[in-house]
Protein backbone atom coordinates (compact mmCIF):
# COMPACT_ATOMS: atom_id res chain seq x y z
CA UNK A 1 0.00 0.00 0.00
CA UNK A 2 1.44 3.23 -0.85
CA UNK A 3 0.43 5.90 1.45
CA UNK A 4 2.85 8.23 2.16
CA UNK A 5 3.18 11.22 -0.59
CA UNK A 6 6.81 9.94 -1.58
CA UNK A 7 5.66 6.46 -1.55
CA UNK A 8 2.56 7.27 -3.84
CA UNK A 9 5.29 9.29 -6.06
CA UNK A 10 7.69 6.42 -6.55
CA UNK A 11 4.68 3.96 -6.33
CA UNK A 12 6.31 0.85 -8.87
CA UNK A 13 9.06 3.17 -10.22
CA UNK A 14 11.65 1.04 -11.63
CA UNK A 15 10.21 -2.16 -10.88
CA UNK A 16 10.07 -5.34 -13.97
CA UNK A 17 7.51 -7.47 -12.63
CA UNK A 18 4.82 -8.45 -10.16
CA UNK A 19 3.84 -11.40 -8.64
CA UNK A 20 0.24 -12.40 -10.06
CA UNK A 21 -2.97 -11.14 -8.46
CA UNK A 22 -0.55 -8.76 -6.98
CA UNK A 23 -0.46 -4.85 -6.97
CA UNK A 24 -0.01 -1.61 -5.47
CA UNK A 25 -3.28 0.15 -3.32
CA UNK A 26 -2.89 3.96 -3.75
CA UNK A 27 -5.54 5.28 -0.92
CA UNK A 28 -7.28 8.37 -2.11
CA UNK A 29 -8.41 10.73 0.55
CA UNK A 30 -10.42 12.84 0.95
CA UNK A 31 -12.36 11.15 -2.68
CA UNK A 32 -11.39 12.86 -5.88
CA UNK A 33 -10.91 12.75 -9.22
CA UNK A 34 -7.22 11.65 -10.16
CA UNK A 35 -4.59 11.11 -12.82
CA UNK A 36 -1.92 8.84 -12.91
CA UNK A 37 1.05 8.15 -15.01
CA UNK A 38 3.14 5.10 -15.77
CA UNK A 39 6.50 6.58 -15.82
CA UNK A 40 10.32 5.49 -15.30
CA UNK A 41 8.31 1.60 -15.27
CA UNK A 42 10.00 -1.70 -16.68
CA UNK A 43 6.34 -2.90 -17.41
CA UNK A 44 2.80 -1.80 -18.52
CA UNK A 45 0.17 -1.98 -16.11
CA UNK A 46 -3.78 -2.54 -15.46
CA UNK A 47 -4.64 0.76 -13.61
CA UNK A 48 -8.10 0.01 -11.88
CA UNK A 49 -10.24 3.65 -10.73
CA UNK A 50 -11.85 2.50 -7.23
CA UNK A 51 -14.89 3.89 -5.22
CA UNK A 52 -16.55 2.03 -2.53
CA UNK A 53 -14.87 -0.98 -3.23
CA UNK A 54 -16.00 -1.01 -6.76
CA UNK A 55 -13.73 -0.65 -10.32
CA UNK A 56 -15.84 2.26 -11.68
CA UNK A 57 -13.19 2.42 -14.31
CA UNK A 58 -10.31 0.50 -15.56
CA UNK A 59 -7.24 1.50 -17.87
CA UNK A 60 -5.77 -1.87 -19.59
CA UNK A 61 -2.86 -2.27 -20.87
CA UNK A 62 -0.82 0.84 -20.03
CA UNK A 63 2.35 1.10 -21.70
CA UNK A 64 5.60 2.20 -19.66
CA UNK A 65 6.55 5.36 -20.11
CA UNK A 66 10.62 6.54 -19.88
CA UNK A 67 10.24 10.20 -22.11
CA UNK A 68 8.11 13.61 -20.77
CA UNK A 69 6.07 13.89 -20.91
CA UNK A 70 4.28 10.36 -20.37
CA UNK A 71 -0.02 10.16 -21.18
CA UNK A 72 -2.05 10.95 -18.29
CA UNK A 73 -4.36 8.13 -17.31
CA UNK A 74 -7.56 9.39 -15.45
CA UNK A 75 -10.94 9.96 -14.27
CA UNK A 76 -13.60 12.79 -14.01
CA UNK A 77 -15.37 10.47 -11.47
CA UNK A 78 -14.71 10.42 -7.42
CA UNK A 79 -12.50 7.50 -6.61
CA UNK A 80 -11.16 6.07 -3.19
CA UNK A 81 -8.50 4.41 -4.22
CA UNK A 82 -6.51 3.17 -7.01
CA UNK A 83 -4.73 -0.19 -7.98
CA UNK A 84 -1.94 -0.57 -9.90
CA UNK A 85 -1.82 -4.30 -11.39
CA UNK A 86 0.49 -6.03 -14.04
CA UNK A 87 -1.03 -5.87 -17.61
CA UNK A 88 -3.47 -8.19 -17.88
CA UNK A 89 -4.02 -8.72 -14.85
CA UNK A 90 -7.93 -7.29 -14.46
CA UNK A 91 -8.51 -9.58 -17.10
CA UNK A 92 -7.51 -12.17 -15.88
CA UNK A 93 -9.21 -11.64 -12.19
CA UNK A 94 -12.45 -10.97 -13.88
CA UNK A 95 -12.46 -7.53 -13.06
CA UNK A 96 -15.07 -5.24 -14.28
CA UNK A 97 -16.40 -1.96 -13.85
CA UNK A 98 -19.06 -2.27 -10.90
CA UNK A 99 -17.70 -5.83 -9.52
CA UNK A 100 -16.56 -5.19 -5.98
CA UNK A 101 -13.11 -6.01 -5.45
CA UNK A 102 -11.57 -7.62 -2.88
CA UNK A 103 -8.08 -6.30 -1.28
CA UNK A 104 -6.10 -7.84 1.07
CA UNK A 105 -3.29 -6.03 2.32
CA UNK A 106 0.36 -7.85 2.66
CA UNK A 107 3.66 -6.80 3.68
CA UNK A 108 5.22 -4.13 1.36
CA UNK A 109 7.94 -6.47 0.56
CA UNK A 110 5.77 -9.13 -0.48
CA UNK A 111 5.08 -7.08 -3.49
């Protein structure tokens, strides 16, 4: 879980892989619109827009970015929270927008 401002801004900097059905929470508080960018990553990414424990918007397939300035990836809608998952990787949990997700927290260097 990345909840510190400099942990939110490295969030999976850097990183080549993740394990499957594994990610990165980004808590959102107070609820707000947000953007989010895929830059200086190894990998693309699944980026899915939470609110009250529901995808209410999902971004497949996000390409790595390493050149400014990278896409913006975002929504006009409130969110809570936002996961950060290896491409394919909503897919493949049957994610979809309105299906309640379930999060389990682990240690920070499980991930």
């Amino acid at each position: 879980m990345a909840q510190t401002p400099s942990q939110q801004a490295r969030g999976l900097m850097y990183r080549r892989s993740l394990p499957s059905a594994k990610g990165v929470l980004f808590p959102v508080q107070p609820p707000r619109p947000v953007k989010f960018w895929i830059k200086n990553l190894e990998m693309p990414l699944d980026v899915v827009f939470v609110r009250d424990g529901q995808a209410i918007a999902i971004a497949h397939r996000v390409p790595a970015c390493q050149a400014n300035p990278c896409p913006l990836y975002e929504t006009d809608i409130m969110v809570d929270s936002v996961v950060e998952l290896s491409a394919g990787e909503a897919s493949s949990l049957g994610l979809f927008i309105g299906k309640p997700l379930v999060i389990q927290p682990l240690p920070s260097r499980e991930v």
